[in-house]
Protein backbone atom coordinates (compact mmCIF):
# COMPACT_ATOMS: atom_id res chain seq x y z
CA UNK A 1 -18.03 -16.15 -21.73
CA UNK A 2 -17.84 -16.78 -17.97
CA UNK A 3 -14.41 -15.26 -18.05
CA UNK A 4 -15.19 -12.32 -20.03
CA UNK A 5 -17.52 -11.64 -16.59
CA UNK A 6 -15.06 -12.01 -14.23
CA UNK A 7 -12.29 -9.52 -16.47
CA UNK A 8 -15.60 -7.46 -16.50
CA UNK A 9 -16.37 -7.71 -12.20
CA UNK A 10 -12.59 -7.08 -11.94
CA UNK A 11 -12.63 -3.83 -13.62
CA UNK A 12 -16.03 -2.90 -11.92
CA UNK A 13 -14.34 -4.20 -8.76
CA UNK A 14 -11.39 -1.65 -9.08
CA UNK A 15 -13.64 1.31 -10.37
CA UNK A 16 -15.54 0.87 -6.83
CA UNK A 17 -12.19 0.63 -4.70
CA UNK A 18 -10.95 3.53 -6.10
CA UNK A 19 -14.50 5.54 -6.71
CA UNK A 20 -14.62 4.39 -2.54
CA UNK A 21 -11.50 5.73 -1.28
CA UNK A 22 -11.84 8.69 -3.26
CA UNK A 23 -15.63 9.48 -1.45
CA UNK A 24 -14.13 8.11 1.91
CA UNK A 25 -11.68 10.61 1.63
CA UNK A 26 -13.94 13.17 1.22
CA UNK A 27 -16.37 12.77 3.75
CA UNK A 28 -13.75 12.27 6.63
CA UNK A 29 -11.33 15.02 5.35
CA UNK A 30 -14.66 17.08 5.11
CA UNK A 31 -15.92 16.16 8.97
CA UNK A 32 -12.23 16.21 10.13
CA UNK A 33 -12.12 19.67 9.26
CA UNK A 34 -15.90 21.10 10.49
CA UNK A 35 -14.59 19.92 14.03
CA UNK A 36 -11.24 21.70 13.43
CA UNK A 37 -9.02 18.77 12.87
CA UNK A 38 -5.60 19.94 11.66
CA UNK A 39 -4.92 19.80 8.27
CA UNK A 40 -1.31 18.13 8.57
CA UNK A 41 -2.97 15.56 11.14
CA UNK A 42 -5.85 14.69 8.54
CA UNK A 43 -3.21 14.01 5.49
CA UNK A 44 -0.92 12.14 7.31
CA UNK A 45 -4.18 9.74 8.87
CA UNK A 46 -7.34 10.02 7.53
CA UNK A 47 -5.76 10.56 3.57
CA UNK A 48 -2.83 8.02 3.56
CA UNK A 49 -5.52 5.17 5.44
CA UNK A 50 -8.38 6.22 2.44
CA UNK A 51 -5.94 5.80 0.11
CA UNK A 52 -4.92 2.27 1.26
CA UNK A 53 -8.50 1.28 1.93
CA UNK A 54 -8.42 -0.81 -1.01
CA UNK A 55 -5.69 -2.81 -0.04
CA UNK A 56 -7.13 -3.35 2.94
CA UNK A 57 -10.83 -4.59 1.92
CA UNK A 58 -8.91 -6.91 -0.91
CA UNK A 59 -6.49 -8.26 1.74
CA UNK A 60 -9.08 -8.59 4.77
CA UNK A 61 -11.64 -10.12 2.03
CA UNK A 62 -8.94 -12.73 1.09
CA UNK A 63 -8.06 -13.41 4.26
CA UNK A 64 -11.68 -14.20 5.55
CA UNK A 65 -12.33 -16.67 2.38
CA UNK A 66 -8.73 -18.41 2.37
CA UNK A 67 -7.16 -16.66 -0.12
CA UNK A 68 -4.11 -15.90 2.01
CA UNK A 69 -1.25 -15.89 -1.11
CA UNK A 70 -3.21 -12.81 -2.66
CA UNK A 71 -3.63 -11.17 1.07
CA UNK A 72 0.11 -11.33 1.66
CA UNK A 73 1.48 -10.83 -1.98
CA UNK A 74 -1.34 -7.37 -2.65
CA UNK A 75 0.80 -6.42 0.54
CA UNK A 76 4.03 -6.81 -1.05
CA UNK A 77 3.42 -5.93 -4.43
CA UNK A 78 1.37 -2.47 -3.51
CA UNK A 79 4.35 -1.22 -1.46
CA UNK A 80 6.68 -2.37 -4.02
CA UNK A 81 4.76 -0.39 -6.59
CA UNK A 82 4.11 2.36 -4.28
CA UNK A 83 7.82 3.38 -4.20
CA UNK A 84 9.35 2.47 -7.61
CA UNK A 85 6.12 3.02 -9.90
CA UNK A 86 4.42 5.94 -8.06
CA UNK A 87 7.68 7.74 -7.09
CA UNK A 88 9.58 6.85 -10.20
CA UNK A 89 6.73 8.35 -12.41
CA UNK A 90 6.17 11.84 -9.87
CA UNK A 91 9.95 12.12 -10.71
CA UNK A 92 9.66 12.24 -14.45
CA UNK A 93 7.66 15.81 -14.44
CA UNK A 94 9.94 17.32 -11.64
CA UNK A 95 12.16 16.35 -9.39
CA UNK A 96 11.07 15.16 -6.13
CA UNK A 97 12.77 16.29 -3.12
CA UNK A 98 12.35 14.79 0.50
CA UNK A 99 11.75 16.16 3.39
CA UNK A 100 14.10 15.00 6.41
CA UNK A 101 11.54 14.51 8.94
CA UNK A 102 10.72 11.54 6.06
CA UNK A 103 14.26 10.56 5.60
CA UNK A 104 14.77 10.17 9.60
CA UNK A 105 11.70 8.65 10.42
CA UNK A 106 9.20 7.23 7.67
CA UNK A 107 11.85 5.52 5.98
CA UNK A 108 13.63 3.52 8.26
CA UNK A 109 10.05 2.74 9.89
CA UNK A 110 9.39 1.27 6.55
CA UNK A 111 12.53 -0.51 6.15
CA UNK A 112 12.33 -1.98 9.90
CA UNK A 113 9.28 -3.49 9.56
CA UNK A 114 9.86 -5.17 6.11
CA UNK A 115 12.99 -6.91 7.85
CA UNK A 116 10.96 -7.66 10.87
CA UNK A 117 8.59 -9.37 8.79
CA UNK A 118 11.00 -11.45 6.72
CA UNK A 119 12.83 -12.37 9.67
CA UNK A 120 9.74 -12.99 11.97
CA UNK A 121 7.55 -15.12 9.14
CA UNK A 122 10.62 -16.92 7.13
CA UNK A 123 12.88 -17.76 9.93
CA UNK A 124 13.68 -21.19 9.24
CA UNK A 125 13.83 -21.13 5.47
CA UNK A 126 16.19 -18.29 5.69
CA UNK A 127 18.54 -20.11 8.18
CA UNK A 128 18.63 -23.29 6.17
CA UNK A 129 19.85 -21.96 3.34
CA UNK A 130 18.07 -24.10 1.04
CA UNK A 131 15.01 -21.37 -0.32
CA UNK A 132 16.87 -20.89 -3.80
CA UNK A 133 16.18 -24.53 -4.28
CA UNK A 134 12.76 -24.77 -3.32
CA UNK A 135 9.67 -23.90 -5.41
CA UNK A 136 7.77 -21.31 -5.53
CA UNK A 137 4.86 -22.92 -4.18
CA UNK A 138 6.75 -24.37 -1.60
CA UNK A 139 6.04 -23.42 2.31
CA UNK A 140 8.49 -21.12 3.44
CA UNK A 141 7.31 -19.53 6.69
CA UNK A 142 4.07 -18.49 8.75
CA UNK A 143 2.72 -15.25 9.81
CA UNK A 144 1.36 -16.01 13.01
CA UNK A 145 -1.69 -14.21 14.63
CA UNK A 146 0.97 -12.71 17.68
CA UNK A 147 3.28 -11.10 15.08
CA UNK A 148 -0.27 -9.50 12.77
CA UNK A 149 -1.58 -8.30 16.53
CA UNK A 150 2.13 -6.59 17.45
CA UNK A 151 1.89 -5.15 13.84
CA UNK A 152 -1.40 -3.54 14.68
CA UNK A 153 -0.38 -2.47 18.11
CA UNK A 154 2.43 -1.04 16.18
CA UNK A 155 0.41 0.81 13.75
CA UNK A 156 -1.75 2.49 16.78
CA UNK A 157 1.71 3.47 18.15
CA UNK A 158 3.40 5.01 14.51
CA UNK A 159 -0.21 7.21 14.47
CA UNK A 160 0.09 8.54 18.14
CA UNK A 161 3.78 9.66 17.11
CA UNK A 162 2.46 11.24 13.62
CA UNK A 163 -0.22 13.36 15.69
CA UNK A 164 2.73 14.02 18.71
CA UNK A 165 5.18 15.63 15.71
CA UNK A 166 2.55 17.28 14.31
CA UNK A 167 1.12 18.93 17.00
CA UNK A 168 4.90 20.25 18.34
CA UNK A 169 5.86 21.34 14.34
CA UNK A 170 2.15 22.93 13.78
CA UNK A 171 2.23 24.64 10.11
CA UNK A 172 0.62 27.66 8.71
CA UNK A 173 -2.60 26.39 7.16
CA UNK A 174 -4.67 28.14 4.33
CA UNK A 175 -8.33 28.96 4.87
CA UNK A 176 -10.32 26.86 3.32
CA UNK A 177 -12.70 28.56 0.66
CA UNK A 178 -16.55 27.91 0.18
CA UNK A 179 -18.74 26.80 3.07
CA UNK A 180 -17.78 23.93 5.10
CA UNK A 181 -19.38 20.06 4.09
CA UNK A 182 -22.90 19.52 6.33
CA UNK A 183 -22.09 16.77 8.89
CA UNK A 184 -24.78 14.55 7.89
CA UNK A 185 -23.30 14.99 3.91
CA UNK A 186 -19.94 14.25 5.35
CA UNK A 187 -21.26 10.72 6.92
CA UNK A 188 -23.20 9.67 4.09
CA UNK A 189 -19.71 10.21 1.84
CA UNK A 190 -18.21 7.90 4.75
CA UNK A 191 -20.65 5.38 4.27
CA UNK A 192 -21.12 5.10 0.69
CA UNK A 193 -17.04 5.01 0.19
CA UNK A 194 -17.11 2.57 2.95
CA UNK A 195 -19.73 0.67 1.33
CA UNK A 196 -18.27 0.51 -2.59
CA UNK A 197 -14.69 -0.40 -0.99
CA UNK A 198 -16.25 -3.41 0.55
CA UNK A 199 -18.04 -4.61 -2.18
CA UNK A 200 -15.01 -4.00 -4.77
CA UNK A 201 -12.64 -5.67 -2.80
CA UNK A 202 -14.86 -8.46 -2.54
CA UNK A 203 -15.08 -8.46 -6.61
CA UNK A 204 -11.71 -8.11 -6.79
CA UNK A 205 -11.05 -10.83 -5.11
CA UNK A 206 -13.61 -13.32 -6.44
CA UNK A 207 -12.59 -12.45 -9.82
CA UNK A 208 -8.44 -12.64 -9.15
CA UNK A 209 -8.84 -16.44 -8.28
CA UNK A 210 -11.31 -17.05 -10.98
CA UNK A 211 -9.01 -15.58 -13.68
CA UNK A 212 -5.90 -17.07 -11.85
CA UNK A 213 -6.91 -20.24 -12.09
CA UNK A 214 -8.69 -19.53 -15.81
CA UNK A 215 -5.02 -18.66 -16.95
CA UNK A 216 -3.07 -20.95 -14.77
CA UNK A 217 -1.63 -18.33 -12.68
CA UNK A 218 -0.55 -18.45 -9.16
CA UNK A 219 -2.77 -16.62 -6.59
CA UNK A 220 0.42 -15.00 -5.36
CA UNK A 221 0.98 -14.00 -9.17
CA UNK A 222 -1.90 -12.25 -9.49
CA UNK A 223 -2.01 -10.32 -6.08
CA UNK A 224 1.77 -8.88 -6.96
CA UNK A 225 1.01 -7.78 -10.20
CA UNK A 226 -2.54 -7.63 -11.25
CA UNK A 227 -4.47 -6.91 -7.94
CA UNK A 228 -1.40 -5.15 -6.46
CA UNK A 229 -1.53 -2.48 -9.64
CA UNK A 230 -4.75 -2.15 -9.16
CA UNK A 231 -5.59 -1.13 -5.66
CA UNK A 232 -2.67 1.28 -6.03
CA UNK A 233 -4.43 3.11 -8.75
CA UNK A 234 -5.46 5.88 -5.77
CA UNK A 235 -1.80 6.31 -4.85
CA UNK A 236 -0.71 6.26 -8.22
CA UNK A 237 -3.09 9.63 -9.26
CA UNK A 238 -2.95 11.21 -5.89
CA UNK A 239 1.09 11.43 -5.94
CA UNK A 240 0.92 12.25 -9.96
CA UNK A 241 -1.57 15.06 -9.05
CA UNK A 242 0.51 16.24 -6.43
CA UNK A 243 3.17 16.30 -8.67
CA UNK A 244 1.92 18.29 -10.84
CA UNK A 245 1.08 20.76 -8.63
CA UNK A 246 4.24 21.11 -7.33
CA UNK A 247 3.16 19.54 -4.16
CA UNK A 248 5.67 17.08 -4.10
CA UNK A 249 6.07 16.86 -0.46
CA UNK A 250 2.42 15.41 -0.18
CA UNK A 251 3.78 12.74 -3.29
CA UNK A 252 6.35 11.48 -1.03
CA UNK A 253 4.35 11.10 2.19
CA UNK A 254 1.77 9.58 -0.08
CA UNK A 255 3.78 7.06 -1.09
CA UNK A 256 5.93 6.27 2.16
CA UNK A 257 2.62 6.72 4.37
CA UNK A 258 0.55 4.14 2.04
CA UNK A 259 3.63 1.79 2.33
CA UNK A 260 3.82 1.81 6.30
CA UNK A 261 0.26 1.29 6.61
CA UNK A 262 0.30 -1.55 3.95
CA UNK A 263 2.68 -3.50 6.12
CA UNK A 264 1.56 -2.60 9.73
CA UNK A 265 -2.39 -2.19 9.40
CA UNK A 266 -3.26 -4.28 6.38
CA UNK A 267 -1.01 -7.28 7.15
CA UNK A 268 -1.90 -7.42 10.73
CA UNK A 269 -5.76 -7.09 10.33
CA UNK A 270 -5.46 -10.16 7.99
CA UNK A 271 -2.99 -12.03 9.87
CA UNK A 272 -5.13 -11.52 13.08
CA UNK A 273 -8.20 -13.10 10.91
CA UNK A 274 -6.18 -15.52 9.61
CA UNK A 275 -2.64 -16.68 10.12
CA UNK A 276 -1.46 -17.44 7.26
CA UNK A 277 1.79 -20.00 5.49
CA UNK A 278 4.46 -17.98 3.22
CA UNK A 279 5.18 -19.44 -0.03
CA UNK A 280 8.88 -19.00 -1.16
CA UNK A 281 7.70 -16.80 -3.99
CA UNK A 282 6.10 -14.31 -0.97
CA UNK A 283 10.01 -14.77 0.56
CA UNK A 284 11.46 -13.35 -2.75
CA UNK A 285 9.55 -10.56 -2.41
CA UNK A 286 9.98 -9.75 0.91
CA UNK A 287 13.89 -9.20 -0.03
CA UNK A 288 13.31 -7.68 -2.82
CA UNK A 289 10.89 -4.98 -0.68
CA UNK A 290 13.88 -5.00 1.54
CA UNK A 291 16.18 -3.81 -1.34
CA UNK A 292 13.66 -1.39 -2.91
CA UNK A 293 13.30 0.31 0.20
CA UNK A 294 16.54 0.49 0.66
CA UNK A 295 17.28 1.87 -2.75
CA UNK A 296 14.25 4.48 -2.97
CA UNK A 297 16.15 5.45 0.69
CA UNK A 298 19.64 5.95 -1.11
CA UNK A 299 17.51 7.75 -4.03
CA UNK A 300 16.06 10.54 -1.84
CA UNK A 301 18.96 10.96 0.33
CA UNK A 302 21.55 12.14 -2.15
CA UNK A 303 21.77 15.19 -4.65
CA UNK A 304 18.75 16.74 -4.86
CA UNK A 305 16.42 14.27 -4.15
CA UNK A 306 14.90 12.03 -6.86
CA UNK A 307 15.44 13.38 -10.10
CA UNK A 308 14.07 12.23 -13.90
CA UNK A 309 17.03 9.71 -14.34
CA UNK A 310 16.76 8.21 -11.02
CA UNK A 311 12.74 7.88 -11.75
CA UNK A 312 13.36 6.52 -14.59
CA UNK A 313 15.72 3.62 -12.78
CA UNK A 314 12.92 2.78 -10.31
CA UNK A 315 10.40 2.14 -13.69
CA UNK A 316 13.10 0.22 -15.35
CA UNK A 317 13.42 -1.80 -11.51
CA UNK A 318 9.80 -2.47 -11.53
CA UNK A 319 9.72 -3.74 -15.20
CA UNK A 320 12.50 -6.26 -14.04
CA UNK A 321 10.82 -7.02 -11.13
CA UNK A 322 7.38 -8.30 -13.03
CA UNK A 323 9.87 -9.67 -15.99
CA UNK A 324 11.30 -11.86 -12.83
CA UNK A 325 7.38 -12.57 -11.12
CA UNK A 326 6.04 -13.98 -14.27
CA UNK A 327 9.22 -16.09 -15.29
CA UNK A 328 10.11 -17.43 -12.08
């Protein structure tokens, strides 16, 4: 009975993050805009960070109660979902083409900072060549307060460049029909999305270790596939929406966006709460991050950008990837 209520707080726990984000999103896009904001400027800052809001209150709420294996793994397993899942399934109703500004700079932001952080938190176990051997469980690294600080100082410094490029490439933006959001409506959408992100994380959180340990799961288990999934869920429909709609470029940056702010913003705010060991499980992933990036990179950079088939790969990666998490 006891764990039917935490399956039960996890699902109402994901219903707020995403309910949240979605609200958050609205409010700030909405105030953004009554003090003539740019549009570009809002969806590449104020749309990709509501979107990964849930990553962030799970990840900054595990961090602050010593669940550090599901702060670090909802890191790893959101971006890797973010770029095979997300991506993969945008590509099965059209093919997803990428823009080059993405190609020259989001990308190999992303992939620079996922070998920064392998390198930087998994030095030793790397150099000894001995992390094939060693459990899963097994300490393989540290992420240190210094390097979750320089990610956040790196963050502030990716955002100042996104607003620079925008500014210099401004785009033709349509009007925006109906009458424009009342500022005090706009903060109260802040607040209450602000308020139900909180509080799911929180329930996601609780509930994750409850059921992990119900089920004999790892913590770093859970936070790759269950909690990772799960706070993703805004990416997922956003980029599917997008899709849709033929706005594939906002799919893309979706995706990318969500994945640079995962690593920079989310791991340093919990790393600067907390520092935090590495299991060799989190180490696996890190590569395998590493390779995905990589891979989604090779993906939008040749033909015509990522097509049905090549969607249709990434799935077929994921599946392997979560065949390989729950065997290993």
């Amino acid at each position: 009975m006891e764990l039917l209520f935490y399956i039960l707080l996890l699902i109402v726990g994901f219903v707020g993050l995403i309910k949240g984000a979605d609200l958050f999103v609205d409010g700030s896009s909405a105030l953004a805009r009554t003090f003539h904001v740019p549009g570009l400027i809002i969806g590449l800052t104020i749309v990709a960070m509501g979107t990964s809001f849930p990553e962030l209150a799970v990840s900054t709420s595990a961090a602050i109660s010593g669940s550090n294996e599901i702060a670090l793994s909802n890191v790893l397993g959101s971006n890797i979902f973010n770029l095979l899942v997300v991506l993969g399934f945008c590509a099965l109703f059209r093919t997803v083409p990428v823009e080059k500004n993405i190609l020259r700079r989001d990308f190999p932001v992303c992939l620079v900072v996922a070998v920064v952080m392998l390198f930087v938190t998994c030095t030793d176990a790397l150099l000894s060549g001995n992390f094939f051997n060693m459990p899963v469980t097994a300490d393989a690294g540290e992420v240190p307060r210094w390097f979750g600080l320089a990610l956040l100082a790196a963050f502030v410094l990716y955002i100042l460049v996104l607003i620079v490029d925008a500014k210099r490439h401004p785009r033709q933006e349509e009007e925006d029909e109906g009458k424009p959001m009342a500022v005090w409506k706009s903060f109260l959408l802040i607040l209450i999305g602000a308020g139900l992100i909180v509080a799911g994380g929180e329930a996601v959180v609780r509930s994750a270790k409850y059921i992990a340990m119900a089920a004999g799961m790892t913590e770093t288990l859970v936070g790759l596939t269950i909690v990772a999934m799960g706070t993703s869920l805004p990416e997922l429909v956003t980029s599917i929406v997008a899709a849709r709609k033929g706005e594939v470029d906002m799919a893309v940056g979706n995706a990318v966006g969500s994945c640079i702010f995962n690593a920079m913003l989310i791991l340093g705010v919990s790393s600067a709460i907390h520092p935090f060991a590495v299991n060799t499980a989190s180490l696996f992933d890190m590569i395998i991050q590493i390779v995905v990036v990589v891979v989604t990179l090779l993906f939008s950079a040749t033909g015509k950008g990522i097509t049905r088939g090549k969607g249709f790969l990434m799935l077929c990666m994921y599946a392997a990837d979560m065949v390989f998490a729950v065997m290993r």
